[in-house]
PDB file of N, CA and C in Angstrom:
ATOM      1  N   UNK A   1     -19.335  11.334  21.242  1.00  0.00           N
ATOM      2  CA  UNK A   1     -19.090   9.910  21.432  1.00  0.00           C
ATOM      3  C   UNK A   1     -18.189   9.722  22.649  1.00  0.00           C
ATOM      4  N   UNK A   2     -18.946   8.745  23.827  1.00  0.00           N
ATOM      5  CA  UNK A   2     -17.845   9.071  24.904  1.00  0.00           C
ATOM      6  C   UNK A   2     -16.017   7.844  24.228  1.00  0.00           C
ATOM      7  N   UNK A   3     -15.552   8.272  24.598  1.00  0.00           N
ATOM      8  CA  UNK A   3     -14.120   7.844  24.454  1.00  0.00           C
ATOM      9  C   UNK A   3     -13.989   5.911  24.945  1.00  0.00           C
ATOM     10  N   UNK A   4     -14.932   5.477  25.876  1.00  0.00           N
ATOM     11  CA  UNK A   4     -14.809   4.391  25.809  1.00  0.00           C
ATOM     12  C   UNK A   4     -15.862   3.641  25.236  1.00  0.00           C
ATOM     13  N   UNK A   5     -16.313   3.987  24.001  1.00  0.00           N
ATOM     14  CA  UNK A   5     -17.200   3.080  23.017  1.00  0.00           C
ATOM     15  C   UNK A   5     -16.554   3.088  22.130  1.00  0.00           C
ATOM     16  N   UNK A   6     -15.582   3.608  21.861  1.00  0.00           N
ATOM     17  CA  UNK A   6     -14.192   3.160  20.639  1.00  0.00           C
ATOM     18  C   UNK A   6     -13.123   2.200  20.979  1.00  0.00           C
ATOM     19  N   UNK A   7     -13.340   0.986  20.410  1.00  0.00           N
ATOM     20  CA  UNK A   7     -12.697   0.223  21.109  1.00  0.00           C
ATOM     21  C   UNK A   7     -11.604   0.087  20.816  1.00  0.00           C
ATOM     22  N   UNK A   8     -10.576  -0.675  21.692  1.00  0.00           N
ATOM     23  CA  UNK A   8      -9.509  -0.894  20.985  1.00  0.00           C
ATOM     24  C   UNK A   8      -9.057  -1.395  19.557  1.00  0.00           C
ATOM     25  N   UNK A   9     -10.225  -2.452  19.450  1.00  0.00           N
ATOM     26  CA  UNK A   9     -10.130  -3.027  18.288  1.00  0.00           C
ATOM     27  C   UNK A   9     -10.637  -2.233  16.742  1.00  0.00           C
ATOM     28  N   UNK A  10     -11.149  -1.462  17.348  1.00  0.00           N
ATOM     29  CA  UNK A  10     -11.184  -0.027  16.284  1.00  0.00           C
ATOM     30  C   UNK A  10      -9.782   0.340  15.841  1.00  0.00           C
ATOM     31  N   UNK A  11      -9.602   0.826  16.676  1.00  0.00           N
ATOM     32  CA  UNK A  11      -8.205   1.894  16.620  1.00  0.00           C
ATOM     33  C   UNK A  11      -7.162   1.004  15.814  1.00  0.00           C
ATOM     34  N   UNK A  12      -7.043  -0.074  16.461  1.00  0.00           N
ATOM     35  CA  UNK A  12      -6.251  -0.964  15.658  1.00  0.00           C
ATOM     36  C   UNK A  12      -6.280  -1.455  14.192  1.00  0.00           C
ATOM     37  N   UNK A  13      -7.786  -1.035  14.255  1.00  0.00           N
ATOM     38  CA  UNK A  13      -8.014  -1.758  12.517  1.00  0.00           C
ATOM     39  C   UNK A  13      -7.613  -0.045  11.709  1.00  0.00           C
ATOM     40  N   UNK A  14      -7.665   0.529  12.433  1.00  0.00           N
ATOM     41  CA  UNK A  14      -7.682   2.235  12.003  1.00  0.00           C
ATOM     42  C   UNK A  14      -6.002   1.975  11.139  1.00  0.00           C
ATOM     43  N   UNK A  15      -5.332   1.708  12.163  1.00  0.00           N
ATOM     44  CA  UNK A  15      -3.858   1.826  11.966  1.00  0.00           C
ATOM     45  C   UNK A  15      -3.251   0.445  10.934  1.00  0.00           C
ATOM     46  N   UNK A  16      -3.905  -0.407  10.711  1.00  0.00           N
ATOM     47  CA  UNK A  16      -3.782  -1.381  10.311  1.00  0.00           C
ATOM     48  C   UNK A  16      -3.846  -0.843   8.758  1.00  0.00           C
ATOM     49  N   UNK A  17      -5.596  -0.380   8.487  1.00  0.00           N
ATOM     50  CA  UNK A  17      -5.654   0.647   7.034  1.00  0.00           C
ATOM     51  C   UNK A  17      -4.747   1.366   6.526  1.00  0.00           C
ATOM     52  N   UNK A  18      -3.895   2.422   7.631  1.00  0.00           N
ATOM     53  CA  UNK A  18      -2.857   2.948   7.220  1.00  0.00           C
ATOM     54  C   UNK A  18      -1.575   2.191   7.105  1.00  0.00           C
ATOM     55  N   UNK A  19      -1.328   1.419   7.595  1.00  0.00           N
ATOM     56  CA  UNK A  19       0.131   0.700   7.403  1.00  0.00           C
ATOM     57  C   UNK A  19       0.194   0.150   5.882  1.00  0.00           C
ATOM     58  N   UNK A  20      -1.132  -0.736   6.060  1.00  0.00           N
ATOM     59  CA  UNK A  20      -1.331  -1.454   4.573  1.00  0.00           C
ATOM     60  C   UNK A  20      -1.341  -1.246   3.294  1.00  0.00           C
ATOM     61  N   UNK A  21      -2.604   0.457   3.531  1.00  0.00           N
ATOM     62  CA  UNK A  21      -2.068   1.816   2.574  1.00  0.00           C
ATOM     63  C   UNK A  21      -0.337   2.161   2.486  1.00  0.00           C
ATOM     64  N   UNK A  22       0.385   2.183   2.774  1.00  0.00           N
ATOM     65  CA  UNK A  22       1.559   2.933   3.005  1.00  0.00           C
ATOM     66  C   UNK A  22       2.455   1.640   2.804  1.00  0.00           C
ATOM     67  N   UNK A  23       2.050   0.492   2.810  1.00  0.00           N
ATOM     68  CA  UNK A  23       3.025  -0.859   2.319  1.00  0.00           C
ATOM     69  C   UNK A  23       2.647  -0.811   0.563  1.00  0.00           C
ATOM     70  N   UNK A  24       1.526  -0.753   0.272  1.00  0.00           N
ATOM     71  CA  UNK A  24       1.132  -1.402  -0.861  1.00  0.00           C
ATOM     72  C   UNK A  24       1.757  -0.134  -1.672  1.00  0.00           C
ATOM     73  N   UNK A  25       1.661   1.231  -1.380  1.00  0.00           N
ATOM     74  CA  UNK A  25       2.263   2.545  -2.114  1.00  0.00           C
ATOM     75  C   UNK A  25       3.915   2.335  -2.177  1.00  0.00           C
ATOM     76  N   UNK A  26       4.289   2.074  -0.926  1.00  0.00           N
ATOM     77  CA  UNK A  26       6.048   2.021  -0.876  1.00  0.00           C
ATOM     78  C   UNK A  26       6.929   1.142  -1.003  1.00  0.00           C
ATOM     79  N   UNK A  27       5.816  -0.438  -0.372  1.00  0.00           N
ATOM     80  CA  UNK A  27       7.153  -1.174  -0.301  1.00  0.00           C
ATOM     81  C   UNK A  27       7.150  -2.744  -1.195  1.00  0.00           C
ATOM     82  N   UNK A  28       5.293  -2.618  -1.213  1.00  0.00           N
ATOM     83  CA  UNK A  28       5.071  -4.275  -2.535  1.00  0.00           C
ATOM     84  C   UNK A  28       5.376  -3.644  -3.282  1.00  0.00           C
ATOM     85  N   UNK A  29       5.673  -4.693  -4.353  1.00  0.00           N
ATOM     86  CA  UNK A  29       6.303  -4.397  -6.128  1.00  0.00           C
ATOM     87  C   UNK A  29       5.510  -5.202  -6.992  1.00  0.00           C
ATOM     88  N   UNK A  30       4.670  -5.789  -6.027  1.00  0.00           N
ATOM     89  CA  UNK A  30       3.819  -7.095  -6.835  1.00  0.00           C
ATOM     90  C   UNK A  30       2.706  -6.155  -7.946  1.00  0.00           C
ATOM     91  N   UNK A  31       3.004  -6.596  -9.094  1.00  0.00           N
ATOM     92  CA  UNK A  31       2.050  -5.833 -10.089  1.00  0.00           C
ATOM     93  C   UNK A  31       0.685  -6.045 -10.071  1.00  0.00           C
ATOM     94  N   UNK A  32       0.150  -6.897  -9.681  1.00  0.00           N
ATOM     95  CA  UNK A  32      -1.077  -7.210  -9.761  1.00  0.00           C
ATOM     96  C   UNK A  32      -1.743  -6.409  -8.411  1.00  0.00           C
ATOM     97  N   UNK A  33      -1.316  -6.013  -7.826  1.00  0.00           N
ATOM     98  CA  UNK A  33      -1.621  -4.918  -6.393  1.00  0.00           C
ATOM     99  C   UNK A  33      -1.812  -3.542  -6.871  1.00  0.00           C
ATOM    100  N   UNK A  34      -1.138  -3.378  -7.826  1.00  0.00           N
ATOM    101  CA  UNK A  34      -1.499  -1.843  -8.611  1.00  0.00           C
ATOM    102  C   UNK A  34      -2.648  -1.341  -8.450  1.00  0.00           C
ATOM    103  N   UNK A  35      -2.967   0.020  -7.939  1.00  0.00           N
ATOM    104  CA  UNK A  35      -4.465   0.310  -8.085  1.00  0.00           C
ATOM    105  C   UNK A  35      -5.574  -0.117  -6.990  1.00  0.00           C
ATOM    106  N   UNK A  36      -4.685  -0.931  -5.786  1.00  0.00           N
ATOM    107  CA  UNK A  36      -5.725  -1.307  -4.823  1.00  0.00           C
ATOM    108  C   UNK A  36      -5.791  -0.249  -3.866  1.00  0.00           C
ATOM    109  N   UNK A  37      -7.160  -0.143  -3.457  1.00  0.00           N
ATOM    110  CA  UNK A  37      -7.173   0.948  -2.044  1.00  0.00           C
ATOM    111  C   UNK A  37      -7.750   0.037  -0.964  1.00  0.00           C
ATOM    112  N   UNK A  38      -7.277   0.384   0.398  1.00  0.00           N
ATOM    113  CA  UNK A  38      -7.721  -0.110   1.163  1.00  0.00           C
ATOM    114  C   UNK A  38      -9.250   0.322   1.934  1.00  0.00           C
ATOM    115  N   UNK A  39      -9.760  -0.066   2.517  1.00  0.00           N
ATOM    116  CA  UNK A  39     -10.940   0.997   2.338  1.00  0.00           C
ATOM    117  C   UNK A  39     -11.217   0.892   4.212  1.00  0.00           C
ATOM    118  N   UNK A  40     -10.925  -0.396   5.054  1.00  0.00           N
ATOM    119  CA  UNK A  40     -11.603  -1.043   5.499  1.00  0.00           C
ATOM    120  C   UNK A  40     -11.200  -1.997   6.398  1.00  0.00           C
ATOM    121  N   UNK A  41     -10.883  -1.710   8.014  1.00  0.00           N
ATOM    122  CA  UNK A  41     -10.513  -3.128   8.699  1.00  0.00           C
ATOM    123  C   UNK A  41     -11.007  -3.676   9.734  1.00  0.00           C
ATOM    124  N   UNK A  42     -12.092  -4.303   9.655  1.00  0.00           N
ATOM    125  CA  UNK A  42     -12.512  -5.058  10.987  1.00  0.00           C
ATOM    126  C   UNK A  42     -11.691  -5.803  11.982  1.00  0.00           C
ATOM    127  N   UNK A  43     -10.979  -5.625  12.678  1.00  0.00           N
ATOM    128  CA  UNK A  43     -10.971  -6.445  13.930  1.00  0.00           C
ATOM    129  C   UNK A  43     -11.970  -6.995  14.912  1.00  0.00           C
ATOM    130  N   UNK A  44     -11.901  -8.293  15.238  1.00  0.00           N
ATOM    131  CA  UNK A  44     -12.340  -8.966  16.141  1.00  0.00           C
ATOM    132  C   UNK A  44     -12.062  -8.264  17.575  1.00  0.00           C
ATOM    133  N   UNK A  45     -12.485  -8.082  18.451  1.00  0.00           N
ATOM    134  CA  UNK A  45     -12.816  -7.076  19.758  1.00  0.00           C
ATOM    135  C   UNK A  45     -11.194  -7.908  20.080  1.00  0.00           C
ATOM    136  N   UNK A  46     -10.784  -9.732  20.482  1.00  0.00           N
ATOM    137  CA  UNK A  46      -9.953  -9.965  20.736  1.00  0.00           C
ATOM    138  C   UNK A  46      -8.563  -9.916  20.008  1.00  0.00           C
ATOM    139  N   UNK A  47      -8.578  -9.044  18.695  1.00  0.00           N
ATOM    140  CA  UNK A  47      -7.689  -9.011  18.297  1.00  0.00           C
ATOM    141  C   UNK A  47      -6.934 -10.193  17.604  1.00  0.00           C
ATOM    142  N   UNK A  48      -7.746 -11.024  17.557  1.00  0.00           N
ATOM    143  CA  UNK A  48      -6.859 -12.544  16.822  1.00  0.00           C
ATOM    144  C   UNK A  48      -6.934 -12.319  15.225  1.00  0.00           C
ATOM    145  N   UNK A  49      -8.009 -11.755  14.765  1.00  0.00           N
ATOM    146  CA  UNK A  49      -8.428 -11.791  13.286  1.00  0.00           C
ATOM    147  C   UNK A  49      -8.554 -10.362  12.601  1.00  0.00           C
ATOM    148  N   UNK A  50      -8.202  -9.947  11.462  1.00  0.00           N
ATOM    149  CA  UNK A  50      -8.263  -8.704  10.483  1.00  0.00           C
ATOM    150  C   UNK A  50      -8.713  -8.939   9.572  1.00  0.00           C
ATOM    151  N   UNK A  51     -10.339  -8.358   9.407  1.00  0.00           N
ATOM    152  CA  UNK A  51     -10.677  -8.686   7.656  1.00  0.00           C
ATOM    153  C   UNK A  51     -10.369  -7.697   7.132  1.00  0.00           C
ATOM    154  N   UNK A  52      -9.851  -7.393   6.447  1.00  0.00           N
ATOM    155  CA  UNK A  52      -9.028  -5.840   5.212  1.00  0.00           C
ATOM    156  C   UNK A  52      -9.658  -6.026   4.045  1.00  0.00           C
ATOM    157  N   UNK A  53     -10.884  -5.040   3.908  1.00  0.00           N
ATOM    158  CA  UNK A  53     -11.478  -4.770   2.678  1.00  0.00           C
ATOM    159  C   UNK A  53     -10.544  -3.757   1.953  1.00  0.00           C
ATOM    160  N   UNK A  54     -10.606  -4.129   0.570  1.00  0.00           N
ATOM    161  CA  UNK A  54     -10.290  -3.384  -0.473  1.00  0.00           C
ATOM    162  C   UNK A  54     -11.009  -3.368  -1.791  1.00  0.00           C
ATOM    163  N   UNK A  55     -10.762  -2.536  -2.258  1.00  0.00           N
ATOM    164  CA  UNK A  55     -11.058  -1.668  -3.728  1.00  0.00           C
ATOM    165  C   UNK A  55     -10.418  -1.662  -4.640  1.00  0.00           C
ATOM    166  N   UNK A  56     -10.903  -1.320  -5.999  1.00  0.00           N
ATOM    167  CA  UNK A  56     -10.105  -1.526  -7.299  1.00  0.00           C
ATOM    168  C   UNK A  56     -10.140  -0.189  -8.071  1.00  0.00           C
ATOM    169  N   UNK A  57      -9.292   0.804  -8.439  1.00  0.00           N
ATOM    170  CA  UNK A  57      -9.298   1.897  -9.190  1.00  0.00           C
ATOM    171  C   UNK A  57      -9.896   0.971 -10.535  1.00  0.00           C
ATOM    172  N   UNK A  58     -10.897   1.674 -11.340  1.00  0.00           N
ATOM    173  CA  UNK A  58     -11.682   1.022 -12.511  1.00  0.00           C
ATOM    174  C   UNK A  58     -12.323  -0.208 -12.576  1.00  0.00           C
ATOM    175  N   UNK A  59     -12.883  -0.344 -11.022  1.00  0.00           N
ATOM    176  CA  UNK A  59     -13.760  -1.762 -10.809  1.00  0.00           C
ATOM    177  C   UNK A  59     -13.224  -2.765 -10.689  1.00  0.00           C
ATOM    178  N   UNK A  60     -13.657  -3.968 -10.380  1.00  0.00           N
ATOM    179  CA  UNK A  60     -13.293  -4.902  -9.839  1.00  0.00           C
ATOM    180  C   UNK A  60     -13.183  -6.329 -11.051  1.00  0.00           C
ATOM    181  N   UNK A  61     -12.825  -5.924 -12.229  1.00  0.00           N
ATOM    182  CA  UNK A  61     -12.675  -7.438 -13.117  1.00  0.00           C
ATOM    183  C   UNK A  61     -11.608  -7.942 -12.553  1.00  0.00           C
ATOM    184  N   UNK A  62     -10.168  -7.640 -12.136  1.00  0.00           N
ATOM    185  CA  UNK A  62      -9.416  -8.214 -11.608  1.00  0.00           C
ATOM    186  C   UNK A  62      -9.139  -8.451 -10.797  1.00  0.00           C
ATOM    187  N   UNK A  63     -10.027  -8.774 -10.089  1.00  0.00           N
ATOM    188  CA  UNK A  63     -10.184  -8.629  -8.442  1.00  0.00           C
ATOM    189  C   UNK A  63      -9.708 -10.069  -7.854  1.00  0.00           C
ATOM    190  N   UNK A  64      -9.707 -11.386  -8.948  1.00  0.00           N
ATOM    191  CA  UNK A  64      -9.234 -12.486  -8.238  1.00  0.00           C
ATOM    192  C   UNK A  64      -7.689 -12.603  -7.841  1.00  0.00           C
ATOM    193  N   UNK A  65      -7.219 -11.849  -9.279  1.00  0.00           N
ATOM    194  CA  UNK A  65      -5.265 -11.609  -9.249  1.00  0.00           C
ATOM    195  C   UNK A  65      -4.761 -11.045  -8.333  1.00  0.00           C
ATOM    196  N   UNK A  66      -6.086  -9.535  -8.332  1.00  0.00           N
ATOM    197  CA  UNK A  66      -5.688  -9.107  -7.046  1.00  0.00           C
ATOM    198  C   UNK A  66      -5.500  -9.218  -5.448  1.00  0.00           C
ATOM    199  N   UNK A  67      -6.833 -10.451  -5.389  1.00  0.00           N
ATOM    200  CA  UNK A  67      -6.629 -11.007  -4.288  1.00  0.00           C
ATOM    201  C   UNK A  67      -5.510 -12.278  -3.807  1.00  0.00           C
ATOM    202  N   UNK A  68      -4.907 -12.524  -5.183  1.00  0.00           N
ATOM    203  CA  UNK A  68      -4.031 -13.437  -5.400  1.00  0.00           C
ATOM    204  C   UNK A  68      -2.821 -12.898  -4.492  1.00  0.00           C
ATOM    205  N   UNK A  69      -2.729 -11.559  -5.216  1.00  0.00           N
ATOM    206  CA  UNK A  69      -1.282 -10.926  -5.044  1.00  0.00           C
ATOM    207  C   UNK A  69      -1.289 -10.524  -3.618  1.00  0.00           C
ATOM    208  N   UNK A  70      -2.369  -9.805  -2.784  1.00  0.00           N
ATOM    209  CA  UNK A  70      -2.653  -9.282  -1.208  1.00  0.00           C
ATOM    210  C   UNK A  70      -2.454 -10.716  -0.373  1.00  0.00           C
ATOM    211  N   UNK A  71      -2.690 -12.041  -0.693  1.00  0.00           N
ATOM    212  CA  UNK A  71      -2.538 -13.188  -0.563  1.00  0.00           C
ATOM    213  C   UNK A  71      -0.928 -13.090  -0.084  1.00  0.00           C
ATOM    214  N   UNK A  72      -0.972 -13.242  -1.686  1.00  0.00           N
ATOM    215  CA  UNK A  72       1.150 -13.541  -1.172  1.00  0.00           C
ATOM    216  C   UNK A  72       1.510 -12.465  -0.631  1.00  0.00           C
ATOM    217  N   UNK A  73       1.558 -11.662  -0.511  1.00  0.00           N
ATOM    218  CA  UNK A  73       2.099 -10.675   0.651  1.00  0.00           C
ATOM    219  C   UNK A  73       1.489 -10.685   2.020  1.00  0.00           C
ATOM    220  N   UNK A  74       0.596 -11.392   2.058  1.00  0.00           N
ATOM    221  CA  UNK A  74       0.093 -11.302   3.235  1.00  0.00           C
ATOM    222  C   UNK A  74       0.804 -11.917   4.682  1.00  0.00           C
ATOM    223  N   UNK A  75       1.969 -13.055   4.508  1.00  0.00           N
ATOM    224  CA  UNK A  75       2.622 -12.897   6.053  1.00  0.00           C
ATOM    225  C   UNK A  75       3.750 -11.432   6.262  1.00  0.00           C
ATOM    226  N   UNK A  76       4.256 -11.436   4.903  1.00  0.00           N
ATOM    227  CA  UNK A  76       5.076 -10.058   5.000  1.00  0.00           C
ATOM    228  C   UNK A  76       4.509  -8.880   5.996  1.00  0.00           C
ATOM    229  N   UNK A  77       2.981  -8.386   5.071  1.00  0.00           N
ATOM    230  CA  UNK A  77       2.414  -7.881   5.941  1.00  0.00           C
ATOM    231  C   UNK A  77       1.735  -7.846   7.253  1.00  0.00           C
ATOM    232  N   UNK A  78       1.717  -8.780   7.338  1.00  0.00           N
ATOM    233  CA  UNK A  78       1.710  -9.150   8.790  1.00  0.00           C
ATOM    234  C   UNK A  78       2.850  -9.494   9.986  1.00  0.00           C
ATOM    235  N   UNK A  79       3.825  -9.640   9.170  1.00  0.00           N
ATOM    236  CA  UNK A  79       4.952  -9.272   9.975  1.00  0.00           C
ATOM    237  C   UNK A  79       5.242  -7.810  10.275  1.00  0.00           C
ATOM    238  N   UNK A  80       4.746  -7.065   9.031  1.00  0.00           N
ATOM    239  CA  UNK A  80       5.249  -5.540   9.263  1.00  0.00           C
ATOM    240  C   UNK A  80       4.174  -4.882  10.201  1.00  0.00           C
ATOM    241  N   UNK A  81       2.931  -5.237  10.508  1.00  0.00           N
ATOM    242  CA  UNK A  81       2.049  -4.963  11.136  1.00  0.00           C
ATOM    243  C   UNK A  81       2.553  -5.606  12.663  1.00  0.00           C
ATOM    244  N   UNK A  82       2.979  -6.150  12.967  1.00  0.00           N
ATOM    245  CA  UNK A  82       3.420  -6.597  14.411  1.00  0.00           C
ATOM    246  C   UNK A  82       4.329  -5.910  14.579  1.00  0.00           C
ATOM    247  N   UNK A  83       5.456  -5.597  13.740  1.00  0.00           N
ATOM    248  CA  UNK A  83       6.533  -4.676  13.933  1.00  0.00           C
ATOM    249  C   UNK A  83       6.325  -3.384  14.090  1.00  0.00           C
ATOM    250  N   UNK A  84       5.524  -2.657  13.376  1.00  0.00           N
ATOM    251  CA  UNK A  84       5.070  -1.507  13.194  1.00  0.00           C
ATOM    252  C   UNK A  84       4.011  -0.805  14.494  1.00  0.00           C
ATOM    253  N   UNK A  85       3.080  -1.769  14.578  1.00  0.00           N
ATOM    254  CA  UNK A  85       1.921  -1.358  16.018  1.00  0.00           C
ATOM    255  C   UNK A  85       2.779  -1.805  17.500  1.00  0.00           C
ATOM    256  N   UNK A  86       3.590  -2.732  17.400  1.00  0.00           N
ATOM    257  CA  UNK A  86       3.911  -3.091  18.681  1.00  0.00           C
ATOM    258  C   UNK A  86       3.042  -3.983  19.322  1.00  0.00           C
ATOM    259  N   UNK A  87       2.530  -4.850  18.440  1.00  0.00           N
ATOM    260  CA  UNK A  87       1.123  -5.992  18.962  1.00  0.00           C
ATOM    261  C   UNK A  87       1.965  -7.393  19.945  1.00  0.00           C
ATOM    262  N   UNK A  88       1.722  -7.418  21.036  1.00  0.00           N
ATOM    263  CA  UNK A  88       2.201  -8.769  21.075  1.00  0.00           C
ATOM    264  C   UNK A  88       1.276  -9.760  20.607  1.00  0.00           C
ATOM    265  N   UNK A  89       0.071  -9.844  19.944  1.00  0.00           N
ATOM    266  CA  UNK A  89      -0.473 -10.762  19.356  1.00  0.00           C
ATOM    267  C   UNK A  89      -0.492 -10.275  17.972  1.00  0.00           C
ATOM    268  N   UNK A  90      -0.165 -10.544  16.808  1.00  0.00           N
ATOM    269  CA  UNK A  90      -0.220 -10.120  15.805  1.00  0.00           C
ATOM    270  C   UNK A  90      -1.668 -11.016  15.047  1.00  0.00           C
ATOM    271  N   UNK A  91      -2.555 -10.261  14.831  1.00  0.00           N
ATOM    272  CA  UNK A  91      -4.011 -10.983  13.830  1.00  0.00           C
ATOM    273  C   UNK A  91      -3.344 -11.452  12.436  1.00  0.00           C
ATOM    274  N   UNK A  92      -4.567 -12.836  12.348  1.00  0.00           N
ATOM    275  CA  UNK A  92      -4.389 -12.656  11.186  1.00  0.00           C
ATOM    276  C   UNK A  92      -5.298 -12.343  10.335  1.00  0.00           C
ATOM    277  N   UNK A  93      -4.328 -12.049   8.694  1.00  0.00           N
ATOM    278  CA  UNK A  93      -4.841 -10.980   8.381  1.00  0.00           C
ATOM    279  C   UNK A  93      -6.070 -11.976   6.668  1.00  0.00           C
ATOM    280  N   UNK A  94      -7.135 -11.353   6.734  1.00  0.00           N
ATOM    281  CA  UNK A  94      -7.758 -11.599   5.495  1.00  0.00           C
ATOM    282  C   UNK A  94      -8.453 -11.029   4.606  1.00  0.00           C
ATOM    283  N   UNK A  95      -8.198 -10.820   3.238  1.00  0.00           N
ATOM    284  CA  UNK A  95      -8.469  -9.798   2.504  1.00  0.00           C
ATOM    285  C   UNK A  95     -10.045 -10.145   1.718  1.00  0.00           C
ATOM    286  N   UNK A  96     -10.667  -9.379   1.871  1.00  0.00           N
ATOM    287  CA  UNK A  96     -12.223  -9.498   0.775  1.00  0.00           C
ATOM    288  C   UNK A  96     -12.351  -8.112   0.001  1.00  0.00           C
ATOM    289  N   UNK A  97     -13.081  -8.488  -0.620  1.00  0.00           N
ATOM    290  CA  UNK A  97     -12.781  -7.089  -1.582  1.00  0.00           C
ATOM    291  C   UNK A  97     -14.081  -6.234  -1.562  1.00  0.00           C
ATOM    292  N   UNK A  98     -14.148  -4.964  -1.159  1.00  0.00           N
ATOM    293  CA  UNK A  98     -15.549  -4.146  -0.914  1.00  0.00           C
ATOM    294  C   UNK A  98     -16.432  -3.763  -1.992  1.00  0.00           C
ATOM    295  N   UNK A  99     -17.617  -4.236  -1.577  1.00  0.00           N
ATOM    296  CA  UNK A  99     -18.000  -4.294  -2.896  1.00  0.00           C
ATOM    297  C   UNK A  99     -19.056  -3.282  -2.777  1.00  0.00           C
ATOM    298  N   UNK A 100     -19.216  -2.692  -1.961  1.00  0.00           N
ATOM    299  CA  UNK A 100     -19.932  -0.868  -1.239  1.00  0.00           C
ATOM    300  C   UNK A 100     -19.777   0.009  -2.923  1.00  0.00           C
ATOM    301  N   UNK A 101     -18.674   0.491  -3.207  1.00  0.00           N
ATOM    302  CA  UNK A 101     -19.140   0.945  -4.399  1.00  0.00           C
ATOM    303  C   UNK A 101     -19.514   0.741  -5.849  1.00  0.00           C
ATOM    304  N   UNK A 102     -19.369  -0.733  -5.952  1.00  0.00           N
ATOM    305  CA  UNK A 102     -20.239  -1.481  -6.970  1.00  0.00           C
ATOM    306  C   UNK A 102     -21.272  -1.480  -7.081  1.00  0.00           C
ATOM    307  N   UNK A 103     -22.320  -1.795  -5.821  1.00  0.00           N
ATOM    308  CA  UNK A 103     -23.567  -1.463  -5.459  1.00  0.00           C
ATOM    309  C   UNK A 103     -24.123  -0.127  -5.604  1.00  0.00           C
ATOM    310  N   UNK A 104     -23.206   0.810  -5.258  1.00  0.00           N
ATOM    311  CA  UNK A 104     -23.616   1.897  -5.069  1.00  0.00           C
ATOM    312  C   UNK A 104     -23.914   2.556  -7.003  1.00  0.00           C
ATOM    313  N   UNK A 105     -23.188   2.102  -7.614  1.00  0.00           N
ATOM    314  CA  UNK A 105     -23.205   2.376  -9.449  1.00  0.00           C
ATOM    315  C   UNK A 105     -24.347   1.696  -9.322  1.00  0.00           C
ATOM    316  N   UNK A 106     -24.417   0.590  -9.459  1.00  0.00           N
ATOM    317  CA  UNK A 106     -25.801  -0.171  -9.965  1.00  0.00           C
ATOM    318  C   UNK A 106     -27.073   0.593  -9.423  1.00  0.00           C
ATOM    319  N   UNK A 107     -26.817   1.171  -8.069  1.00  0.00           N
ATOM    320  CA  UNK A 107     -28.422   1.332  -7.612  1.00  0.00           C
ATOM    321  C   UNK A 107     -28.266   3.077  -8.191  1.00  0.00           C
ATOM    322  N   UNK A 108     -27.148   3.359  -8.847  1.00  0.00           N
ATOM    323  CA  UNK A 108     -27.234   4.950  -9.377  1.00  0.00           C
ATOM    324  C   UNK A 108     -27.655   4.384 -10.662  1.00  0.00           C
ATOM    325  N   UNK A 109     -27.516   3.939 -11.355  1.00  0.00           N
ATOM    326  CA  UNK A 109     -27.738   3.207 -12.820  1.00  0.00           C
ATOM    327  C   UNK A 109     -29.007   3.100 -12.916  1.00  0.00           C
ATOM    328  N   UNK A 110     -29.489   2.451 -11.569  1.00  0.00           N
ATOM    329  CA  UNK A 110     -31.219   1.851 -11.541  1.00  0.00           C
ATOM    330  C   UNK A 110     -32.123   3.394 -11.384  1.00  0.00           C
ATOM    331  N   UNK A 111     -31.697   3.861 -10.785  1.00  0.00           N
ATOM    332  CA  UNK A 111     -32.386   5.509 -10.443  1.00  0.00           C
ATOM    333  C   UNK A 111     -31.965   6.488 -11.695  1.00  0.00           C
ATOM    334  N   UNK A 112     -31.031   6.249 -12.668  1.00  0.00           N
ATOM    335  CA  UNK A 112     -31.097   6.994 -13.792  1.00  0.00           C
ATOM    336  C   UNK A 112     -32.337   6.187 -14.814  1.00  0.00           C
ATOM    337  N   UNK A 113     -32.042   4.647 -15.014  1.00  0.00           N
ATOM    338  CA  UNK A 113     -32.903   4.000 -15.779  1.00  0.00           C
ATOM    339  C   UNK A 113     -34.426   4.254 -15.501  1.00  0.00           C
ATOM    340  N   UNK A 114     -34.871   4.567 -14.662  1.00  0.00           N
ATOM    341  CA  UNK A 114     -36.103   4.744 -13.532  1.00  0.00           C
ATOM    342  C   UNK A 114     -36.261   6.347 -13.834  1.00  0.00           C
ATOM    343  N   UNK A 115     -35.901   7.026 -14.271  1.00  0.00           N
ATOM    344  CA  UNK A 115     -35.974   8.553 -14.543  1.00  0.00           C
ATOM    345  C   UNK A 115     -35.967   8.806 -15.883  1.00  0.00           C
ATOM    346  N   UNK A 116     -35.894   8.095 -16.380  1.00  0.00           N
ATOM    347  CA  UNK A 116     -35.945   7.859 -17.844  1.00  0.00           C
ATOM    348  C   UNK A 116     -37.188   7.621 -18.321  1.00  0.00           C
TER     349      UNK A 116
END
């Protein structure tokens, strides 16, 4: 892969995954965040916007609380993300929840039912 088809806005969402990982492990306390993984960060090429997919250890029934709780932390974290990368534009940030391995059970579910 030559080195300039990775864009900046890659790299950034790269580091963004890890900060967010490494906030939600060390420094939220919010209970309803328990158990989230991050999986996932699109940036916009200009850097104005972050969609941050996440995941639920044991599926996603609580996935609205949880998006409740990534919610309210969300200027925090985005303050710590400007502090942390050194952005003079700091994105903002919006959370959806990945739903890649939900799909992925169901269409394993459908291929066991189908073998049956």
């Amino acid at each position: 892969m030559n080195p300039m088809e990775y864009q900046r806005s890659d790299r950034v969402g790269d580091l963004i995954v890890e900060l967010i990982s490494e906030l939600l492990s060390r420094e939220i306390r919010d209970p309803r965040v328990r158990g989230v993984t991050i999986t996932a960060a699109k940036v916009t090429k200009d850097l104005k916007l972050a969609r941050v997919y996440f995941n639920l250890l044991g599926g996603g029934e609580n996935r609205d609380s949880v998006l409740a709780g990534l919610r309210s932390a969300g200027g925090f974290i985005r303050s710590r993300v400007g502090k942390e990368l050194n952005l003079r534009f700091v994105p903002a940030i919006e959370f959806f929840y990945d739903e890649t391995e939900d799909q992925a059970q169901r269409i394993d579910e459908l291929l066991k039912s189908v073998k049956e």
